[in-house]
PDB file of N, CA and C in Angstrom:
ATOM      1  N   UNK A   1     142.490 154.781  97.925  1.00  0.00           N
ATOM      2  CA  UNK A   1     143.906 154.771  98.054  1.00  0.00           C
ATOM      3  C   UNK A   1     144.312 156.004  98.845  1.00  0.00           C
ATOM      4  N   UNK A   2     145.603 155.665  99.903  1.00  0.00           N
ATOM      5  CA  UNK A   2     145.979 157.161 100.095  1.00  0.00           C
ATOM      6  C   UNK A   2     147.318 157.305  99.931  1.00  0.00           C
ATOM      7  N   UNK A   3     147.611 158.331 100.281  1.00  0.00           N
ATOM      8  CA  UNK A   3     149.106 158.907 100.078  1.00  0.00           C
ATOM      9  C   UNK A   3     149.595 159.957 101.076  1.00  0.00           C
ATOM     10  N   UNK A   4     150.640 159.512 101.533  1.00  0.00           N
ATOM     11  CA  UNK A   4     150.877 160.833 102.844  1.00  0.00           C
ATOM     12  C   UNK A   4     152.316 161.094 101.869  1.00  0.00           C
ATOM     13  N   UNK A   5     152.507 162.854 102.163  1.00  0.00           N
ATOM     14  CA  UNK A   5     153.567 163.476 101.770  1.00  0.00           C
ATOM     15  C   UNK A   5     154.351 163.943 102.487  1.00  0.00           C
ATOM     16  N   UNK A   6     155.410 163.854 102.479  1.00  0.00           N
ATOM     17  CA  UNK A   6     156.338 164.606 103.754  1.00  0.00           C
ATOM     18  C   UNK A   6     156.899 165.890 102.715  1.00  0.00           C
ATOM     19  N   UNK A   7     156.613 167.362 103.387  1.00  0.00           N
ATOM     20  CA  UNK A   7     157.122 168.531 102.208  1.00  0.00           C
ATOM     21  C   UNK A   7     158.002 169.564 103.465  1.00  0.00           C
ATOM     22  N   UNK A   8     158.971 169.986 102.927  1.00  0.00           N
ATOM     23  CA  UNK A   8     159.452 171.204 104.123  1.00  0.00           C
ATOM     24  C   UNK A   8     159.201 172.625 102.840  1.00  0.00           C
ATOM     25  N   UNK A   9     158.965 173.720 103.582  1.00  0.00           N
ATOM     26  CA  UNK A   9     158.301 174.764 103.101  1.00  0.00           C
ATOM     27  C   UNK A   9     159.486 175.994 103.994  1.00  0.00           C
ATOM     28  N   UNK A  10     160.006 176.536 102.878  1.00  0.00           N
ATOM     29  CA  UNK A  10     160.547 177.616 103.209  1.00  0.00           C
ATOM     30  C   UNK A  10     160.156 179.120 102.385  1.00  0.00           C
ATOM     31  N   UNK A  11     159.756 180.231 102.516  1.00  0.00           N
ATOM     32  CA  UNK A  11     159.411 180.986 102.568  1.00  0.00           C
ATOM     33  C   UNK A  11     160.032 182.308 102.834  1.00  0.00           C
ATOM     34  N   UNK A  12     160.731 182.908 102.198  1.00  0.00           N
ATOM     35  CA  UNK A  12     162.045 184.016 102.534  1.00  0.00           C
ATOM     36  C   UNK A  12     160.984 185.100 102.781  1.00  0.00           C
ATOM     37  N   UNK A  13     160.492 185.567 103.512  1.00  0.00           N
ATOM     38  CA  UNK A  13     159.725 187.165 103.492  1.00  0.00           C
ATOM     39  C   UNK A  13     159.872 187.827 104.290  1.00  0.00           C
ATOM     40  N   UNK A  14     160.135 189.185 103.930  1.00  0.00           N
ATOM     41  CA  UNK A  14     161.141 189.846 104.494  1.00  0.00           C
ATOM     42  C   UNK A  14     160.193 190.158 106.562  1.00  0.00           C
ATOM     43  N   UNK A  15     158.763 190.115 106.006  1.00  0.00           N
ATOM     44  CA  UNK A  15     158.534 190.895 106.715  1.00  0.00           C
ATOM     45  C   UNK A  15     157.370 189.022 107.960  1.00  0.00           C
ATOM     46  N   UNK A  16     157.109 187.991 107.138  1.00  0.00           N
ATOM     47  CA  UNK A  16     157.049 186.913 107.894  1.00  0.00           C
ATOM     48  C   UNK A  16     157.572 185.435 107.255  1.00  0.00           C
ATOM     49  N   UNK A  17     158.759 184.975 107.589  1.00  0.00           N
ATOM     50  CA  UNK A  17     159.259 184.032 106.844  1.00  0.00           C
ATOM     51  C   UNK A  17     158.924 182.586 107.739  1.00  0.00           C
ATOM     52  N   UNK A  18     158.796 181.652 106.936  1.00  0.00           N
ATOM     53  CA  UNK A  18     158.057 180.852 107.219  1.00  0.00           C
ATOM     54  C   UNK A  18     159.138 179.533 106.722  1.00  0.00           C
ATOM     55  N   UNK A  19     159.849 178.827 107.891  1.00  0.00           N
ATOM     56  CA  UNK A  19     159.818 177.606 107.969  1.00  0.00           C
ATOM     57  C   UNK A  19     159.389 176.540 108.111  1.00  0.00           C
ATOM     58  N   UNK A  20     158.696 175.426 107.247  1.00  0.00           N
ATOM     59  CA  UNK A  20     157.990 174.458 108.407  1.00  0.00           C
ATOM     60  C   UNK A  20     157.963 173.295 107.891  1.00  0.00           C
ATOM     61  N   UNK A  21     157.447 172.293 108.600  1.00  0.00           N
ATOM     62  CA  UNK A  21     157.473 171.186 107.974  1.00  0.00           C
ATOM     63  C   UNK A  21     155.786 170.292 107.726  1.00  0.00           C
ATOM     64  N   UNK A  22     155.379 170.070 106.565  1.00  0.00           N
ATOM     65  CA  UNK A  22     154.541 169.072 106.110  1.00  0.00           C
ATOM     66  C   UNK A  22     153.923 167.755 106.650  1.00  0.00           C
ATOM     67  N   UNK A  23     153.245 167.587 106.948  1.00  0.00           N
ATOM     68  CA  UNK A  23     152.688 166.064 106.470  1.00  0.00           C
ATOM     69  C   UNK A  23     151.740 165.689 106.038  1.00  0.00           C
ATOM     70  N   UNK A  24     151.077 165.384 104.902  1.00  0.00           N
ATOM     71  CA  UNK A  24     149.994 166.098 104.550  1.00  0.00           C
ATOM     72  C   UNK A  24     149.441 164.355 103.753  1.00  0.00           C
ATOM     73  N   UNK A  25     147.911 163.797 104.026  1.00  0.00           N
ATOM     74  CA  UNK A  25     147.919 162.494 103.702  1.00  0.00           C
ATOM     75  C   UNK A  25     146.058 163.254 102.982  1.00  0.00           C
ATOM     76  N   UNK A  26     146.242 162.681 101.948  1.00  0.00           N
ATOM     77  CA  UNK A  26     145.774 162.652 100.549  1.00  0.00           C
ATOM     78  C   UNK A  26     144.695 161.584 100.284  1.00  0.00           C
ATOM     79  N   UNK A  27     143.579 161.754  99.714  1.00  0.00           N
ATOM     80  CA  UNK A  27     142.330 160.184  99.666  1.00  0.00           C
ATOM     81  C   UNK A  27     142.482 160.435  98.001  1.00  0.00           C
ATOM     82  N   UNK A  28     142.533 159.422  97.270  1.00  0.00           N
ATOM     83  CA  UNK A  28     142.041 159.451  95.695  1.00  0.00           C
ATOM     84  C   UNK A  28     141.466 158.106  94.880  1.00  0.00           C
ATOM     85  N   UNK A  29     141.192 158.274  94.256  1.00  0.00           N
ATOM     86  CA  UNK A  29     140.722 156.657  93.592  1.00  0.00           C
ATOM     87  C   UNK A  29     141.148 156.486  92.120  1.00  0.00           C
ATOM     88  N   UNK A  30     142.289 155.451  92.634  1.00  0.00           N
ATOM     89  CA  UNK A  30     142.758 155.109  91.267  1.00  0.00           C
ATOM     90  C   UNK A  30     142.128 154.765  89.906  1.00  0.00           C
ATOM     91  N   UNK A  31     142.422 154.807  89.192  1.00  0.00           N
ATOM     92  CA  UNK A  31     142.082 154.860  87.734  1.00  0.00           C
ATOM     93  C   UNK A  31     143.172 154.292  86.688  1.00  0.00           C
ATOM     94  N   UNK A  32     142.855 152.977  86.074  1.00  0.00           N
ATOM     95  CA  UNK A  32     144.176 152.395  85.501  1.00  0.00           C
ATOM     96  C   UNK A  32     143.198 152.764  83.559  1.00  0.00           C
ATOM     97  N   UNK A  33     144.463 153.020  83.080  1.00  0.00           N
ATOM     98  CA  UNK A  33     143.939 153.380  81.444  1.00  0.00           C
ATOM     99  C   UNK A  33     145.241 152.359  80.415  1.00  0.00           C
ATOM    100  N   UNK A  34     143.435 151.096  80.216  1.00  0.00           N
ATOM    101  CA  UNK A  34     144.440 150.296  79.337  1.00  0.00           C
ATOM    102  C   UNK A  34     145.071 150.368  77.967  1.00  0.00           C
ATOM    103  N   UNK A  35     144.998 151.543  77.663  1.00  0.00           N
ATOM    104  CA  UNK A  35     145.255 151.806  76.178  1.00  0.00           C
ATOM    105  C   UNK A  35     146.794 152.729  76.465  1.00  0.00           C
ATOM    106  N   UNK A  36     146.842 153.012  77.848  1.00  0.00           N
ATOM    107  CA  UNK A  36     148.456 153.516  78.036  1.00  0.00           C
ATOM    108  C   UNK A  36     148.714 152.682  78.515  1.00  0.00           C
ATOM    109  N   UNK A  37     148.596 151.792  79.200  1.00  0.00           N
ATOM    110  CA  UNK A  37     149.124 151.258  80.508  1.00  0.00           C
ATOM    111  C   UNK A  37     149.270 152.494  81.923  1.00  0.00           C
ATOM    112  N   UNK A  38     148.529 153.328  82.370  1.00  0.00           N
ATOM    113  CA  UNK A  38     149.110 154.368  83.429  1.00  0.00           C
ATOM    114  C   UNK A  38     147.998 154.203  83.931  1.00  0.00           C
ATOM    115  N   UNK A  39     148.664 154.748  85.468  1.00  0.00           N
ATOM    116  CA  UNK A  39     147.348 154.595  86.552  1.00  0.00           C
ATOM    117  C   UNK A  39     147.383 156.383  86.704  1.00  0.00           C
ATOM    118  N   UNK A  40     146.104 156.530  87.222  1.00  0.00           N
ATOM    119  CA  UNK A  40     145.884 158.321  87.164  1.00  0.00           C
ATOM    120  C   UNK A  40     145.323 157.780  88.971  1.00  0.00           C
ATOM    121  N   UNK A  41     145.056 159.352  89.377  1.00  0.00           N
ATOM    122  CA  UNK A  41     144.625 159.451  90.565  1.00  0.00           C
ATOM    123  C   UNK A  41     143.742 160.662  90.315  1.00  0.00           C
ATOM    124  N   UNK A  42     142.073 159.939  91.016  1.00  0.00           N
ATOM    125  CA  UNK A  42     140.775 160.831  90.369  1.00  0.00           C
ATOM    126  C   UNK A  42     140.106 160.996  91.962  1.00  0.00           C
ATOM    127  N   UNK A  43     139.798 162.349  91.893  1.00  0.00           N
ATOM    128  CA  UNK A  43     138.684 162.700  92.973  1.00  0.00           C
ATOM    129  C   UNK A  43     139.540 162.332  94.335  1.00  0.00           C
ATOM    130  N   UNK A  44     140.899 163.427  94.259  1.00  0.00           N
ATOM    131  CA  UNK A  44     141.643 163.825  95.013  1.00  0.00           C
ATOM    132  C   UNK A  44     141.158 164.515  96.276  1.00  0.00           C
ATOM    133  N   UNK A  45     141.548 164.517  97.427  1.00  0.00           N
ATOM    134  CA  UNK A  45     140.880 165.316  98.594  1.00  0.00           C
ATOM    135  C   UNK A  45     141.731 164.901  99.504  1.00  0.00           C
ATOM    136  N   UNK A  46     141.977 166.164 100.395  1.00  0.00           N
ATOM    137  CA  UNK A  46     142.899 166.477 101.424  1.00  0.00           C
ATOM    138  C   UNK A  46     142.527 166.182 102.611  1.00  0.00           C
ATOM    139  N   UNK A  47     143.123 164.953 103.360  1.00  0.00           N
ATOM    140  CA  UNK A  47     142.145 164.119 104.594  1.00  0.00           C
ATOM    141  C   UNK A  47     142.896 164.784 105.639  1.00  0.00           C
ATOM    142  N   UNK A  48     144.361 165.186 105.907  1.00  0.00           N
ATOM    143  CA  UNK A  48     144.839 165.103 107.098  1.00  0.00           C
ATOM    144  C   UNK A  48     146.057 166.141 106.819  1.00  0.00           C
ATOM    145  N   UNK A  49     146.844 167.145 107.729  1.00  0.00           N
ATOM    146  CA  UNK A  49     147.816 167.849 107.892  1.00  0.00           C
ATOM    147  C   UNK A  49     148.519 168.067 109.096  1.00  0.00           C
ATOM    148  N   UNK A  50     149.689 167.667 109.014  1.00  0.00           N
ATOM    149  CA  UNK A  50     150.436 167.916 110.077  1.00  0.00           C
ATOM    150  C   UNK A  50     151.425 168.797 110.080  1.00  0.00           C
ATOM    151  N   UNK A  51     151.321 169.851 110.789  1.00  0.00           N
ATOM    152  CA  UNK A  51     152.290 170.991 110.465  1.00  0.00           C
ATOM    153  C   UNK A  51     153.410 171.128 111.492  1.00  0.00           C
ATOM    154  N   UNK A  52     155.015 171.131 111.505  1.00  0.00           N
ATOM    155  CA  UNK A  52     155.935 171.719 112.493  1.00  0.00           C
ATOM    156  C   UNK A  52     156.517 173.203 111.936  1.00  0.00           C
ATOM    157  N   UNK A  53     155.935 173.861 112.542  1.00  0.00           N
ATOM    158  CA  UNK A  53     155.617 174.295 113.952  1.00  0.00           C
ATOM    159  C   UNK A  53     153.973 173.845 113.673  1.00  0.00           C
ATOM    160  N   UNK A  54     153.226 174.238 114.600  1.00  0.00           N
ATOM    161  CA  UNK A  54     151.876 173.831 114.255  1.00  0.00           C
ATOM    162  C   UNK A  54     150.987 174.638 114.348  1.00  0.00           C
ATOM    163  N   UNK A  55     151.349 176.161 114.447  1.00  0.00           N
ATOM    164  CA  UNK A  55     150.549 177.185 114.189  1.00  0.00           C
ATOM    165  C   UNK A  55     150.441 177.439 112.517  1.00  0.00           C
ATOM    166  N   UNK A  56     151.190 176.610 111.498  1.00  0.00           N
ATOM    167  CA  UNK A  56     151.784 177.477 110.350  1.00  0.00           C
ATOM    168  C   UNK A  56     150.253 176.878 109.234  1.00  0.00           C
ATOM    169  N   UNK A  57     149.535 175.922 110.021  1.00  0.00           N
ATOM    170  CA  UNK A  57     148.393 175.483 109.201  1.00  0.00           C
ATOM    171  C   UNK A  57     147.697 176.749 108.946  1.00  0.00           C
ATOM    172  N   UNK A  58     147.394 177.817 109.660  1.00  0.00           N
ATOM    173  CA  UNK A  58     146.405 178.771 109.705  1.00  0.00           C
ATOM    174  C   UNK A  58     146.862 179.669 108.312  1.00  0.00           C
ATOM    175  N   UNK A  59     148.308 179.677 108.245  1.00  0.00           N
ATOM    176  CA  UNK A  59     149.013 180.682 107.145  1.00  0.00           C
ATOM    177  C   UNK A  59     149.033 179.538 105.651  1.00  0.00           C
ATOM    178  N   UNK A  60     149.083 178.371 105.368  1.00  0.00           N
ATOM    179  CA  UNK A  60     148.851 178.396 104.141  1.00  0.00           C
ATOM    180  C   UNK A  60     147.820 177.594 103.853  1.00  0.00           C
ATOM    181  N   UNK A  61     146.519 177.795 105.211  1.00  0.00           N
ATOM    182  CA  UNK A  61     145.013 177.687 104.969  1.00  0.00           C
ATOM    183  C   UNK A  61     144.378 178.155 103.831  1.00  0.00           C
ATOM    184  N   UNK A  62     144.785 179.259 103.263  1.00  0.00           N
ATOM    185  CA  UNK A  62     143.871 180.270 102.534  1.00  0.00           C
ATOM    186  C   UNK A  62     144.354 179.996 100.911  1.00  0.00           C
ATOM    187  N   UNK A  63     145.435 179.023 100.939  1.00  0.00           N
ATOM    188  CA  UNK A  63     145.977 178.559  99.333  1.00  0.00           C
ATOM    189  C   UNK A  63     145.175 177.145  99.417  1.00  0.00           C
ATOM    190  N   UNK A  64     145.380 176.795 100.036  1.00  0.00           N
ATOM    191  CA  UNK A  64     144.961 175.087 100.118  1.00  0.00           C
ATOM    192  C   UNK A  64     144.054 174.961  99.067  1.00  0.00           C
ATOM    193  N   UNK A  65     142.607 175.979  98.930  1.00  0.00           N
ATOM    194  CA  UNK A  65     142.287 175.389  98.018  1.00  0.00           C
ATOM    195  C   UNK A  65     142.945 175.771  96.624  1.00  0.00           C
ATOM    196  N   UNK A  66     143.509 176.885  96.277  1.00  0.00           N
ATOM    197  CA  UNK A  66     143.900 176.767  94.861  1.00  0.00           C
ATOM    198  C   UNK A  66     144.702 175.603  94.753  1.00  0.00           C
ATOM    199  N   UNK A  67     145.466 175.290  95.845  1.00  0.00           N
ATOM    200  CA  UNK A  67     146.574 173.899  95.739  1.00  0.00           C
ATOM    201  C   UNK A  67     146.090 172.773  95.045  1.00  0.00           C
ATOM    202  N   UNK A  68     144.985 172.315  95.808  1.00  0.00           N
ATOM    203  CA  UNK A  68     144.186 171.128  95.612  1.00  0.00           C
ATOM    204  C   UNK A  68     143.913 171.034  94.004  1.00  0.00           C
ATOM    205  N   UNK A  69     143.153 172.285  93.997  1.00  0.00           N
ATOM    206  CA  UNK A  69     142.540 172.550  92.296  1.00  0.00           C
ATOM    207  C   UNK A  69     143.471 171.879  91.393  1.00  0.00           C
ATOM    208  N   UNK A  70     144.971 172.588  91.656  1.00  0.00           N
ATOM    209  CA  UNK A  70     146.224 172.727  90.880  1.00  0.00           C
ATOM    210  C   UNK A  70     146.726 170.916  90.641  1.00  0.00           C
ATOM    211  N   UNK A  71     146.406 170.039  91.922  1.00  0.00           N
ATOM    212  CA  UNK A  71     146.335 169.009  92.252  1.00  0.00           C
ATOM    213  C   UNK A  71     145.830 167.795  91.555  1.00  0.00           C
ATOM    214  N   UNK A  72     144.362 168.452  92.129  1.00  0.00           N
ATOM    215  CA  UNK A  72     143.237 167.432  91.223  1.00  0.00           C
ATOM    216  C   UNK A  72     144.033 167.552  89.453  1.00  0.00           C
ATOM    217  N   UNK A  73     143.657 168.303  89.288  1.00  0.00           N
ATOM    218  CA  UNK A  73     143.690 168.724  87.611  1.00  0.00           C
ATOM    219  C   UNK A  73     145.673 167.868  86.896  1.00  0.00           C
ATOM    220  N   UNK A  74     146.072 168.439  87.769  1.00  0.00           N
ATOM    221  CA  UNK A  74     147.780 167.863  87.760  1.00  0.00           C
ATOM    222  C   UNK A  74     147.399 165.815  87.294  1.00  0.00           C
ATOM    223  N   UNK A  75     146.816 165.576  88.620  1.00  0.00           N
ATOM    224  CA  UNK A  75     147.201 164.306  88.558  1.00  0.00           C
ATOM    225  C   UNK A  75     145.685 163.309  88.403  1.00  0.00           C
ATOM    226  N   UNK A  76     144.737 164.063  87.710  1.00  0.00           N
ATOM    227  CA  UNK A  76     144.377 163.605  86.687  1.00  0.00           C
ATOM    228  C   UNK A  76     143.946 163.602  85.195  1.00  0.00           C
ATOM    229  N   UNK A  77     145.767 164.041  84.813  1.00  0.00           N
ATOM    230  CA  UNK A  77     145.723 164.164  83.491  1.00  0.00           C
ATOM    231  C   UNK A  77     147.553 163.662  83.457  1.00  0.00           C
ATOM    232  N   UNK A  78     147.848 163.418  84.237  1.00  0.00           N
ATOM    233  CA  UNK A  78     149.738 163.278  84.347  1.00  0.00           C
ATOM    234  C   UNK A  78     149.468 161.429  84.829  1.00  0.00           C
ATOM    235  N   UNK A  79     149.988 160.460  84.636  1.00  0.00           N
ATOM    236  CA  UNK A  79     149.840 159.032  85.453  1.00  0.00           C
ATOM    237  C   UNK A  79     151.143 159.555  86.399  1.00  0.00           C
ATOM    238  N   UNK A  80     150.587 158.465  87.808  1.00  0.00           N
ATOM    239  CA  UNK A  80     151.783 158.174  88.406  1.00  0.00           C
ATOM    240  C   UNK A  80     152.327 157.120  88.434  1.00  0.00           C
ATOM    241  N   UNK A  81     151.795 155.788  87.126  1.00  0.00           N
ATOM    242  CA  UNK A  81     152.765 155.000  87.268  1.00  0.00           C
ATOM    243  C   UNK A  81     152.444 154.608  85.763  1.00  0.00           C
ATOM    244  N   UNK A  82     153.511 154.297  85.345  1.00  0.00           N
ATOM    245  CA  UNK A  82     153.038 153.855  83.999  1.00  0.00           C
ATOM    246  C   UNK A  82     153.614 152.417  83.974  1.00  0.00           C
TER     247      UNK A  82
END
């Protein structure tokens, strides 16, 4: 399954502030749990990014992975559809 996100990212800092815009498309494999009825999303991974402006990938390169972590773990333990 995938999922593309559209996110805008603003960033007040004093000294490099950062406007930009997202597009960011997602691979996972659903997981339906019949004792809730909810579908989870397992073995999450980050296929594709599109950044405006498009230098701004390089600046929140270095979170990406705590993101993901924060990600994986988020949404498979939260359903996104019940």
């Amino acid at each position: 399954m995938a999922v593309t996100a559209a996110t805008v990212i603003t960033v007040n800092n004093p000294l490099l502030p950062i406007h930009a815009k997202l597009k960011t498309t997602f691979e996972a494999v659903p997981w339906y749990d019949s004792n809730t009825k909810s579908v989870y999303l397992q073995q999450l991974n980050l296929v594709k990014v599109e950044s405006e402006p498009a230098d701004i990938e390089r600046y929140i390169s270095q979170a990406t992975p705590q993101l993901m972590g924060f990600l994986r773990n988020y949404l498979e333990n939260q359903p996104v559809y019940t």
